[in-house]
N, C-alpha and C. Protein backbone atom coordinates (compact mmCIF):
# COMPACT_ATOMS: atom_id res chain seq x y z
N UNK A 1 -21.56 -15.97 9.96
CA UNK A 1 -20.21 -16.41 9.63
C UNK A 1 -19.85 -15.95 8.22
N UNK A 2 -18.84 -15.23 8.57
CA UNK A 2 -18.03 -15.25 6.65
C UNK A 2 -17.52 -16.48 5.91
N UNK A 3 -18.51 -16.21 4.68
CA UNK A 3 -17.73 -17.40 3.23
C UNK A 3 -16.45 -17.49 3.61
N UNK A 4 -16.09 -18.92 3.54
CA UNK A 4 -14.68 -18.58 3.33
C UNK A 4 -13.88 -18.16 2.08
N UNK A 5 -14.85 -17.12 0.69
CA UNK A 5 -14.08 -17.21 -0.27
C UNK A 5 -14.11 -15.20 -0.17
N UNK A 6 -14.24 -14.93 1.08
CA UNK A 6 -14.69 -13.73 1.16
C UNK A 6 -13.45 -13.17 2.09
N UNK A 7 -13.05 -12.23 1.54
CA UNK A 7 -11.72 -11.61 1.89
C UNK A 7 -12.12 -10.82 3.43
N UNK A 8 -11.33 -10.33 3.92
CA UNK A 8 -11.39 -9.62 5.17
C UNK A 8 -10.59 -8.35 4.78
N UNK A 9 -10.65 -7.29 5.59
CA UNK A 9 -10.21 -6.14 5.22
C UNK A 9 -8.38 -6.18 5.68
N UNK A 10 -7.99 -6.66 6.53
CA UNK A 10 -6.81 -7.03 7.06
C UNK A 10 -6.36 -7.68 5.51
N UNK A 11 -7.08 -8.92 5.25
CA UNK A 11 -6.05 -9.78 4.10
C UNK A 11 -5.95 -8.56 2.96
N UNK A 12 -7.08 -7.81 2.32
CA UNK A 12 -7.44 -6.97 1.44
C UNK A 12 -5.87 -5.85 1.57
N UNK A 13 -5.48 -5.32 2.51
CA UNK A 13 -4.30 -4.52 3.60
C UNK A 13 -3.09 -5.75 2.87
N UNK A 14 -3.18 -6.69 3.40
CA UNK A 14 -2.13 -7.53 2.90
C UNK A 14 -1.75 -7.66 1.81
N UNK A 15 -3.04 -8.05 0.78
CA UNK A 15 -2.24 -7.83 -0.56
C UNK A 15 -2.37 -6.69 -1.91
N UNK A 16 -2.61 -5.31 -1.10
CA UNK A 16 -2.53 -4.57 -1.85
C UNK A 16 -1.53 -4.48 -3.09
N UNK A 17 -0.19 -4.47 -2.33
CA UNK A 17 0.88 -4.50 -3.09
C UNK A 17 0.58 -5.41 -4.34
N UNK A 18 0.72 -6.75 -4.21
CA UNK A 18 0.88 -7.41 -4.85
C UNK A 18 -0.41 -7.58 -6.13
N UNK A 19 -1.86 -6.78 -5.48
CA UNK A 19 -2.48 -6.28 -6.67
C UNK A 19 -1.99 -5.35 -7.58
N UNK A 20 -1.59 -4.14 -6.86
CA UNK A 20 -1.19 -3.35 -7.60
C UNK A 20 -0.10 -3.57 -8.58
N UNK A 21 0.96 -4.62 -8.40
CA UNK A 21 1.45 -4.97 -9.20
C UNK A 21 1.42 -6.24 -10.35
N UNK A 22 0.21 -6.72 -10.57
CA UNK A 22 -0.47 -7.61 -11.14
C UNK A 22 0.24 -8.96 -10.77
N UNK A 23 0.22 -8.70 -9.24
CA UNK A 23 0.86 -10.39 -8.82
C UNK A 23 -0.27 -11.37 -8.77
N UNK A 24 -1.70 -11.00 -8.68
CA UNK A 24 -2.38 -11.94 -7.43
C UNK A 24 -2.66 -12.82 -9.33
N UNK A 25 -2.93 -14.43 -8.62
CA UNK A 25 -3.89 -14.69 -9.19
C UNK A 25 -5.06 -14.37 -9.66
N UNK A 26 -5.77 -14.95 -10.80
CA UNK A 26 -7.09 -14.85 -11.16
C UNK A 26 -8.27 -14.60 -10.41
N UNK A 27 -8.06 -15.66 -9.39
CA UNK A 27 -9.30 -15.77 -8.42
C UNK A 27 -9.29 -15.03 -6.97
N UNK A 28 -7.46 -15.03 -6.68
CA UNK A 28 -7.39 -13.50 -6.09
C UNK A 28 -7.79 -12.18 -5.94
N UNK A 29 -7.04 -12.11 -7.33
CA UNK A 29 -7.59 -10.58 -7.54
C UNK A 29 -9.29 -10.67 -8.00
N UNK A 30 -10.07 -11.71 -8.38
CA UNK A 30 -11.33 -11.49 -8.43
C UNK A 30 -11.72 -10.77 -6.53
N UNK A 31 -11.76 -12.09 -5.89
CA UNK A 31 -11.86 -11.68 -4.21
C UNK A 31 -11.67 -10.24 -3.81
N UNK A 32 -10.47 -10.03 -4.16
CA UNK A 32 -9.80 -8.72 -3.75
C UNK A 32 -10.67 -7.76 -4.24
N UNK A 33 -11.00 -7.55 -5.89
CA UNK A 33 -11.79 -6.77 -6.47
C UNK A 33 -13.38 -6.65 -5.49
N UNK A 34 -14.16 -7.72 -5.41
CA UNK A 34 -15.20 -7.89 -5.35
C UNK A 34 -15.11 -7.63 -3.71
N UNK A 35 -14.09 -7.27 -2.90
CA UNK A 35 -13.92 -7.06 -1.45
C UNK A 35 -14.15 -5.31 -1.69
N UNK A 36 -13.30 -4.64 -2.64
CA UNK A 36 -13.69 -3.25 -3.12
C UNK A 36 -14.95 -3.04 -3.61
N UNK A 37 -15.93 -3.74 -3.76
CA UNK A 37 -17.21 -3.21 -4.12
C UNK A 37 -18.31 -3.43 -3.10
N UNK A 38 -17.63 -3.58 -2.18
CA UNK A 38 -18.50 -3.77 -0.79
C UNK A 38 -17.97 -2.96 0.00
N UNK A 39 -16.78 -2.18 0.31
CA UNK A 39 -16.08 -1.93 1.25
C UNK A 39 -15.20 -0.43 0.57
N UNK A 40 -16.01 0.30 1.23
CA UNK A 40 -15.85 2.04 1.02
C UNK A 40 -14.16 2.51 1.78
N UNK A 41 -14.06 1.85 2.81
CA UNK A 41 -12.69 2.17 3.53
C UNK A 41 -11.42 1.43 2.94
N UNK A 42 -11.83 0.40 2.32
CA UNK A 42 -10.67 -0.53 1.79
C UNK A 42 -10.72 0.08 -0.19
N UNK A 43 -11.94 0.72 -0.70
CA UNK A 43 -11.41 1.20 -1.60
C UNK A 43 -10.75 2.68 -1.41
N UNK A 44 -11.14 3.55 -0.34
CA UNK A 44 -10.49 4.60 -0.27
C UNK A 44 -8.97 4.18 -0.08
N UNK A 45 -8.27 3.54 0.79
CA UNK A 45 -7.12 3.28 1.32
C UNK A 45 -6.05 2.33 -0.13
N UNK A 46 -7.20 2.04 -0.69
CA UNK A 46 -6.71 1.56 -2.16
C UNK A 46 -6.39 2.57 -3.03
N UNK A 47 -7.08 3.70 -3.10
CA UNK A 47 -6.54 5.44 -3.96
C UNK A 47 -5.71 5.90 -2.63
N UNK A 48 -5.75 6.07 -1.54
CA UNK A 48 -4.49 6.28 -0.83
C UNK A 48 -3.32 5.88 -0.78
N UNK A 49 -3.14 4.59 -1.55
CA UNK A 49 -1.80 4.25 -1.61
C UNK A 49 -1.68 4.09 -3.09
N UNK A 50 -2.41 4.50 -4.21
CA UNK A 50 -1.87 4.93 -5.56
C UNK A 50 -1.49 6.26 -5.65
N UNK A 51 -1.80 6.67 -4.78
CA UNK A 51 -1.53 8.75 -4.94
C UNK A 51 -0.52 8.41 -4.15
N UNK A 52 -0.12 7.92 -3.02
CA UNK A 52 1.29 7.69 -2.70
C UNK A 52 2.22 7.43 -3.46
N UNK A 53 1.97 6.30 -4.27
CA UNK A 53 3.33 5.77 -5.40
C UNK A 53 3.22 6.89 -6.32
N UNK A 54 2.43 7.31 -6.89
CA UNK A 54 2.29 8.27 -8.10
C UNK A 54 2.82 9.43 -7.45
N UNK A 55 2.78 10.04 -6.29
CA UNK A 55 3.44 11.41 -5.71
C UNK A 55 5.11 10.97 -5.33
N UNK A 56 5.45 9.72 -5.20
CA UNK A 56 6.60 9.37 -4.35
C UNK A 56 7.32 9.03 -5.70
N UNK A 57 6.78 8.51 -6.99
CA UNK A 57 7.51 8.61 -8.01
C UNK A 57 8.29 9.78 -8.40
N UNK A 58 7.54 10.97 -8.28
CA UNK A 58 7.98 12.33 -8.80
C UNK A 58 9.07 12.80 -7.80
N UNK A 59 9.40 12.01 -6.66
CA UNK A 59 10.39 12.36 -6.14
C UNK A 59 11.77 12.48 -6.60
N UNK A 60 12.52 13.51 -6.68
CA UNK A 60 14.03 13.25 -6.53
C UNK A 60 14.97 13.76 -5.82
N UNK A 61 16.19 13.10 -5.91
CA UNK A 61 17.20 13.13 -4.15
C UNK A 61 17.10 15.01 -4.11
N UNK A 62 17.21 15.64 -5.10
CA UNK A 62 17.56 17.10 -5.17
C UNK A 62 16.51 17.64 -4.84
N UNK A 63 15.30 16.90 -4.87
CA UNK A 63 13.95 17.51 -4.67
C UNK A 63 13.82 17.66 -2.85
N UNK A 64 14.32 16.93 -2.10
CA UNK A 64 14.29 16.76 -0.58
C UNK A 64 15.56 17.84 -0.17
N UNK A 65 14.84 18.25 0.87
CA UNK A 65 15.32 19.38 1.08
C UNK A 65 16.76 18.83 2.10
N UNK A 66 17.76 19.46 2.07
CA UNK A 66 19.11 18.79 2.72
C UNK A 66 18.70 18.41 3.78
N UNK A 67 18.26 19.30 4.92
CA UNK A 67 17.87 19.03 6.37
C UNK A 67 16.55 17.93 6.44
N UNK A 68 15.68 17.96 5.91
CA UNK A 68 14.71 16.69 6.12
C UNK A 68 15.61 15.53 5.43
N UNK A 69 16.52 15.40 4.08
CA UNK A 69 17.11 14.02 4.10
C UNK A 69 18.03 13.75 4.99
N UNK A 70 18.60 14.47 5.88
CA UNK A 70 19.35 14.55 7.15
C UNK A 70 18.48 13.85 8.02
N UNK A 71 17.54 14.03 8.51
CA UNK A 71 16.88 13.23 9.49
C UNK A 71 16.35 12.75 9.13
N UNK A 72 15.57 12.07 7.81
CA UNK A 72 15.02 10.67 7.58
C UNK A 72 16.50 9.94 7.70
N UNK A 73 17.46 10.06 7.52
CA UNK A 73 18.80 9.38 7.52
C UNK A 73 18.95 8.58 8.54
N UNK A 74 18.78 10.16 9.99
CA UNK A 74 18.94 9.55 10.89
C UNK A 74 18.22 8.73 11.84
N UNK A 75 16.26 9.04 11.59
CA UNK A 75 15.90 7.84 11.63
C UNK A 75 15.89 6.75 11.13
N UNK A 76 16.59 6.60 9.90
CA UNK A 76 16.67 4.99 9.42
C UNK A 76 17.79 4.48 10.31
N UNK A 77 18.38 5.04 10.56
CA UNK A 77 19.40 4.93 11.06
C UNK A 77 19.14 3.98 12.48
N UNK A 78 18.82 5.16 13.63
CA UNK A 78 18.13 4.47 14.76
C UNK A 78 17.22 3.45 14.45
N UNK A 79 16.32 3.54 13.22
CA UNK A 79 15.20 2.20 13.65
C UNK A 79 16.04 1.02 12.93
N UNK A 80 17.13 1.06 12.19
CA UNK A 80 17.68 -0.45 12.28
C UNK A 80 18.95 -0.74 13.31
N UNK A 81 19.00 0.45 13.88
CA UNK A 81 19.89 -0.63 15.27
C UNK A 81 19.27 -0.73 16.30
N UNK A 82 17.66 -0.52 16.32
CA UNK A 82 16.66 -0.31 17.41
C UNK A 82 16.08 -2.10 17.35
């Protein structure tokens, strides 16, 4: 049986965000941390989504090419009247 002070990779998924932005509590982000030093897939997927923000920062509207912001458009489009 898992501690219950022992994170799961799902919750770890859950509050990435809110690590990354120095939301969690103390004893949170201890968990969270100490869930990354056991767990090779949850720290990779943890540099997978900082090279995301850090590449998606450098974005700008002029940087997307007309025709791909054309159809991300139009899938936003369809998936909120879907």
């Amino acid at each position: 049986m898992t501690p219950p002070t022992d994170l799961t990779c799902r919750e770890m998924v859950e509050l990435v965000n809110d690590y990354l932005e120095g939301g969690l509590a103390a004893g949170e982000r201890a968990r969270f941390e100490a869930h990354l030093s056991v767990c090779d897939p949850c720290t990779t997927y943890l540099a997978q989504v900082r090279e995301t923000i850090r590449l998606a920062g450098r974005l700008t509207e002029e940087s997307v090419p007309s025709e791909v912001r054309d159809e991300l458009l139009r899938a936003f489009r369809s998936w909120k009247d879907a």
